[in-house]
Protein backbone atom coordinates (compact mmCIF):
# COMPACT_ATOMS: atom_id res chain seq x y z
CA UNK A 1 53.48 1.00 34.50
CA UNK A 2 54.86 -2.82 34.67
CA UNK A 3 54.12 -5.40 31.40
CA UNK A 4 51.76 -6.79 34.34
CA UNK A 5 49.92 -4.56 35.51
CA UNK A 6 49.44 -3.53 31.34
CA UNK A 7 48.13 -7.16 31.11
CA UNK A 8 45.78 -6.88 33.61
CA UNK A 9 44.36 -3.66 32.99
CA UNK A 10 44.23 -5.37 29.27
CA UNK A 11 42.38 -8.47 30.77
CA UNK A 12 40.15 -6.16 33.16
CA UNK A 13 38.94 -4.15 29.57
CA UNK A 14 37.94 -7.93 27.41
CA UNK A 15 36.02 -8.43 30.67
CA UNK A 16 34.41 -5.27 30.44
CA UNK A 17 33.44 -5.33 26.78
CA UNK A 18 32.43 -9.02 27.31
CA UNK A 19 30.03 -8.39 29.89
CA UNK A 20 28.31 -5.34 27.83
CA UNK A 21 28.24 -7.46 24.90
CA UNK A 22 26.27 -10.26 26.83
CA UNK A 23 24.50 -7.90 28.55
CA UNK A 24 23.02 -6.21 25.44
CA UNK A 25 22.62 -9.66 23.87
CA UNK A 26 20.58 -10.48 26.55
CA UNK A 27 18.16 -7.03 26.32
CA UNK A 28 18.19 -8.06 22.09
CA UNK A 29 16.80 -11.64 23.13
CA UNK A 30 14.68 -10.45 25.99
CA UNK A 31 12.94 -7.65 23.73
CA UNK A 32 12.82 -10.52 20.87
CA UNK A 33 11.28 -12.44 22.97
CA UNK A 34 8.79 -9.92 24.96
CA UNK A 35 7.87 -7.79 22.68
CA UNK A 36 5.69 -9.95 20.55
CA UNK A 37 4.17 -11.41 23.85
CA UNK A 38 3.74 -8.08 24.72
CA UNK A 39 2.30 -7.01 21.84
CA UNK A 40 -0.65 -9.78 21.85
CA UNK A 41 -1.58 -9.96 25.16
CA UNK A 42 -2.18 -6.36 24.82
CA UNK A 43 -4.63 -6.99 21.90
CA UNK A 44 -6.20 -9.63 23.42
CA UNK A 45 -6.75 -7.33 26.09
CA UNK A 46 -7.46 -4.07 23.99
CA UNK A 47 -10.02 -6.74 21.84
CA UNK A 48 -12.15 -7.78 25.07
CA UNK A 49 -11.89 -3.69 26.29
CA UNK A 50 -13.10 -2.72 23.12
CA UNK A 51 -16.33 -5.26 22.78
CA UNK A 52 -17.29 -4.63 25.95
CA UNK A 53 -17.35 -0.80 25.40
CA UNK A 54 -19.10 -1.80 21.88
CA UNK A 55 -21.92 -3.27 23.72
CA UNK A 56 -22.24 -0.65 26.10
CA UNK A 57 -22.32 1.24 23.75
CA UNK A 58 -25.35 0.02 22.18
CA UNK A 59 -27.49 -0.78 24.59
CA UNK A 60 -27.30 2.75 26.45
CA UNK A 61 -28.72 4.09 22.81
CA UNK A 62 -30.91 1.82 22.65
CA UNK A 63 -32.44 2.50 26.15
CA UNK A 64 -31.87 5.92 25.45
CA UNK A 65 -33.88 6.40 22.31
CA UNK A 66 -36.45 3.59 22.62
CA UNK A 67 -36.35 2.42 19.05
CA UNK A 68 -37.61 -1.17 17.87
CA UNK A 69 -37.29 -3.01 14.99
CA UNK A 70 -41.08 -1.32 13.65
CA UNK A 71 -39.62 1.66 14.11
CA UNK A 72 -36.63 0.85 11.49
CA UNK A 73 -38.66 -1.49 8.74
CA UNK A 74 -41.76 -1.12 7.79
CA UNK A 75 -43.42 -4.60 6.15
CA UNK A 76 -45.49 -4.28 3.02
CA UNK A 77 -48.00 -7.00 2.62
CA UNK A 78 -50.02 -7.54 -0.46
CA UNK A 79 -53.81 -8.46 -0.67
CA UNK A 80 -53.67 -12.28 -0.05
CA UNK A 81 -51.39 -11.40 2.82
CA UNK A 82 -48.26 -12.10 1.23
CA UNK A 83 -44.67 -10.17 2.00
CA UNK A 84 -44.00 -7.98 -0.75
CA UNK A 85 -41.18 -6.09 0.87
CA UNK A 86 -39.46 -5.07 3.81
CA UNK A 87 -38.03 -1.53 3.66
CA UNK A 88 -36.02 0.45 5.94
CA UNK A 89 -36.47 3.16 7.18
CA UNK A 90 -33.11 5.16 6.54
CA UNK A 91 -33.59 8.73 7.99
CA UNK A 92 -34.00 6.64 11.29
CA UNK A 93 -31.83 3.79 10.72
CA UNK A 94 -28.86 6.44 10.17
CA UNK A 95 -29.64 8.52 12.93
CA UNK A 96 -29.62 5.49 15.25
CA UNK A 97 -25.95 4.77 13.45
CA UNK A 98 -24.66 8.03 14.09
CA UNK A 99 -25.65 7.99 17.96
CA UNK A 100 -24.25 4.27 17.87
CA UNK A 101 -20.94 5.07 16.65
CA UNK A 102 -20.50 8.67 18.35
CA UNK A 103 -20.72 6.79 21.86
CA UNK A 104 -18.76 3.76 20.76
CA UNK A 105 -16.08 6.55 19.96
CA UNK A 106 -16.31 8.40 23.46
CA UNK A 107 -16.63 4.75 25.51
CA UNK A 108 -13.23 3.89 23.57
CA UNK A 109 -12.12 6.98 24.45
CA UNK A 110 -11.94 6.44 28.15
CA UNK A 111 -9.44 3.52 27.70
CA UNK A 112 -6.66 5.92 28.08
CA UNK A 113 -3.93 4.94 30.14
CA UNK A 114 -5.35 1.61 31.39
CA UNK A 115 -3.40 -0.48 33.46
CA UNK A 116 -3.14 -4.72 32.92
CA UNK A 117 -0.71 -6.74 34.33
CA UNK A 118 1.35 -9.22 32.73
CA UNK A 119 2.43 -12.27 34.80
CA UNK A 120 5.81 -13.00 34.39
CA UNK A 121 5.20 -16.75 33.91
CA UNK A 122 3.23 -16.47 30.78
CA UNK A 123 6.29 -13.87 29.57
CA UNK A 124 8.87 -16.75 29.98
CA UNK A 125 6.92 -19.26 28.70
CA UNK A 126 5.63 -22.97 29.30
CA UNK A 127 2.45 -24.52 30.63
CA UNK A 128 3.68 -25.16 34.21
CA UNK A 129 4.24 -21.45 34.86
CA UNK A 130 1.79 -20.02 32.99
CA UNK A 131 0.17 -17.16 34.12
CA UNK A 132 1.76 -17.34 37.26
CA UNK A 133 4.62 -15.31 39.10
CA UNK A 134 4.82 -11.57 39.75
CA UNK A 135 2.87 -9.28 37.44
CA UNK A 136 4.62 -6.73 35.03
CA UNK A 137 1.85 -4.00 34.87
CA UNK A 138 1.51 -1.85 31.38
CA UNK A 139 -0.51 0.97 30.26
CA UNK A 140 -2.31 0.71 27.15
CA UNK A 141 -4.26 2.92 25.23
CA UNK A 142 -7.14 2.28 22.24
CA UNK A 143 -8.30 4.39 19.81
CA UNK A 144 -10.51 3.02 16.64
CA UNK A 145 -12.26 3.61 13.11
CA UNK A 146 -15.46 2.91 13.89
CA UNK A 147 -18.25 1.73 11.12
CA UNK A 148 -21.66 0.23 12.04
CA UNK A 149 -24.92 -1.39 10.04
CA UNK A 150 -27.60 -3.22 10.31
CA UNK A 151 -28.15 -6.76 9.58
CA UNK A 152 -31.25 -8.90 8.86
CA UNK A 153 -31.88 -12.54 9.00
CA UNK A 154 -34.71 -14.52 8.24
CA UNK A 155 -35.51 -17.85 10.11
CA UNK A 156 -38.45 -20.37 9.75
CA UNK A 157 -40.56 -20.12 12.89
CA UNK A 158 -43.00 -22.63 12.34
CA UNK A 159 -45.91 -23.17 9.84
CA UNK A 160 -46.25 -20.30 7.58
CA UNK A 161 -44.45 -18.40 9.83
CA UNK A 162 -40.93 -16.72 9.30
CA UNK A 163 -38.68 -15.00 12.35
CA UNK A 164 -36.89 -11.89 11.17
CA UNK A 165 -34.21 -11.12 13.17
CA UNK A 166 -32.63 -7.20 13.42
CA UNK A 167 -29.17 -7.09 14.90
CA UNK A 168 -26.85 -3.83 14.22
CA UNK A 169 -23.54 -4.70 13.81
CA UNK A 170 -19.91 -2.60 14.79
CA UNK A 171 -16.75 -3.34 13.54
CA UNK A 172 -13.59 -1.69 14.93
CA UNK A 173 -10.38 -1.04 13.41
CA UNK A 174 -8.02 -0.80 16.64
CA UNK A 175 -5.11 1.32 17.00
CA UNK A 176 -3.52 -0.17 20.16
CA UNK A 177 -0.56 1.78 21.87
CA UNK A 178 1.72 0.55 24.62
CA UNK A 179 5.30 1.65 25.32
CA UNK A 180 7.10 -0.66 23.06
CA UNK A 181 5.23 0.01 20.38
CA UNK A 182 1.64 0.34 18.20
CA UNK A 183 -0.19 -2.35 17.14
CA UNK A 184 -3.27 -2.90 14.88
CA UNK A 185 -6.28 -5.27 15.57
CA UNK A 186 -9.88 -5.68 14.46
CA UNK A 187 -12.79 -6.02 16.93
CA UNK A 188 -16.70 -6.92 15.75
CA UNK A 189 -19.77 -7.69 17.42
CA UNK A 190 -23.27 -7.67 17.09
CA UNK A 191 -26.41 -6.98 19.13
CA UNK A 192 -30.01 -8.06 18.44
CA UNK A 193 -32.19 -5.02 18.91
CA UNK A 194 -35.41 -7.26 18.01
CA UNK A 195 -37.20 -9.69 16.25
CA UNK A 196 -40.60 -10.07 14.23
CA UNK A 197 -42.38 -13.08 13.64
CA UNK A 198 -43.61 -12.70 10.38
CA UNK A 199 -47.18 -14.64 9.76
CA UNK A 200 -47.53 -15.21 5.48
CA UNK A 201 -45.28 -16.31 2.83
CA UNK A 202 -41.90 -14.42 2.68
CA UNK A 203 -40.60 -14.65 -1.08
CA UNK A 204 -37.24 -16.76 -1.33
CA UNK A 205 -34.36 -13.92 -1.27
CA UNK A 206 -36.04 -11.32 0.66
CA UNK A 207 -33.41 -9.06 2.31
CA UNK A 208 -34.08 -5.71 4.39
CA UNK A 209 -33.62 -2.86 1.42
């Protein structure tokens, strides 16, 4: 073999090795750079999935078993008609949690696998081009801790008149997994399953107990 062709063959091997090392210098920045996008759109994404299933959720209970607010408080009033509590009533109340969070479990469930789609344009960056280009698609899948209560409010309704407001509230801790990765959100919402209005004096403070 001539000093040459050694050169070349030399010459021909930098090349090589320069190209890989651009070329995985470019996957390093890419993944740098997608990854994170990645990583939120998919909780964005996982975030709206999992409220929506919340409030399914809830309301197919709540069609389901029927209950209203008199069936989960019962209002004591004294003899000159004024509130002297407003008590729960907590073998119902917890059954209606248990069903609650059971079918928020199996409605999370069935986002297995689901597909969105990532345009390009938002991936690269910049206002011009966002959300715009060919779409990358990517499976995701949720899974959550799931704790739920109840929450009452208390507004004035008018003259000697109080509105109390029952709303059972779910909060989700959210395991999202995609192929590059997990990530870890938190998802609550709220849904009004009635409201009283309340005719007497409500003492300052009250609170559902």
């Amino acid at each position: 073999m001539t000093v040459r062709r050694k050169r070349r063959k030399s010459k021909l091997h930098r090349a090589i090795l320069i190209v890989l090392m651009l070329l995985i210098l470019f996957v390093v920045l890419l993944e740098w750079r997608i990854k994170p996008f990645v990583s939120g759109f998919a909780e964005v994404s996982a975030r709206s999935m999992a409220v929506e299933a919340v409030n399914k959720s809830i309301m197919e209970i709540l069609d389901e078993t029927d209950i209203s607010c008199e069936d989960l408080e019962t209002i004591t009033y004294s003899n000159t008609n004024r509130i002297t509590s407003i008590n729960s009533n907590t073998i119902t109340a917890n059954k209606l949690k248990s069903k609650i969070t059971l079918r928020v479990q199996k409605n999370l469930s069935n986002i297995n696998n689901r597909k969105i789609n990532i345009p390009i344009g938002s991936i690269i960056g910049g206002e011009l081009i966002h959300g715009k280009g060919f779409s990358i698609p990517l499976n995701i899948s949720v899974s959550g801790n799931i704790n739920s209560d109840f929450v009452s409010e208390f507004e004035q309704g008018g003259i000697n008149q109080t509105v109390h407001k029952l709303s059972v509230k779910v909060s989700v801790d959210l395991t999202v997994r995609l192929p590059t990765g997990v990530s870890k959100t938190n998802v609550e919402t709220s849904v009004m399953i009635g409201e009283t209005v309340i005719v007497g004096e409500v003492p300052s403070g009250m609170l559902l107990r």
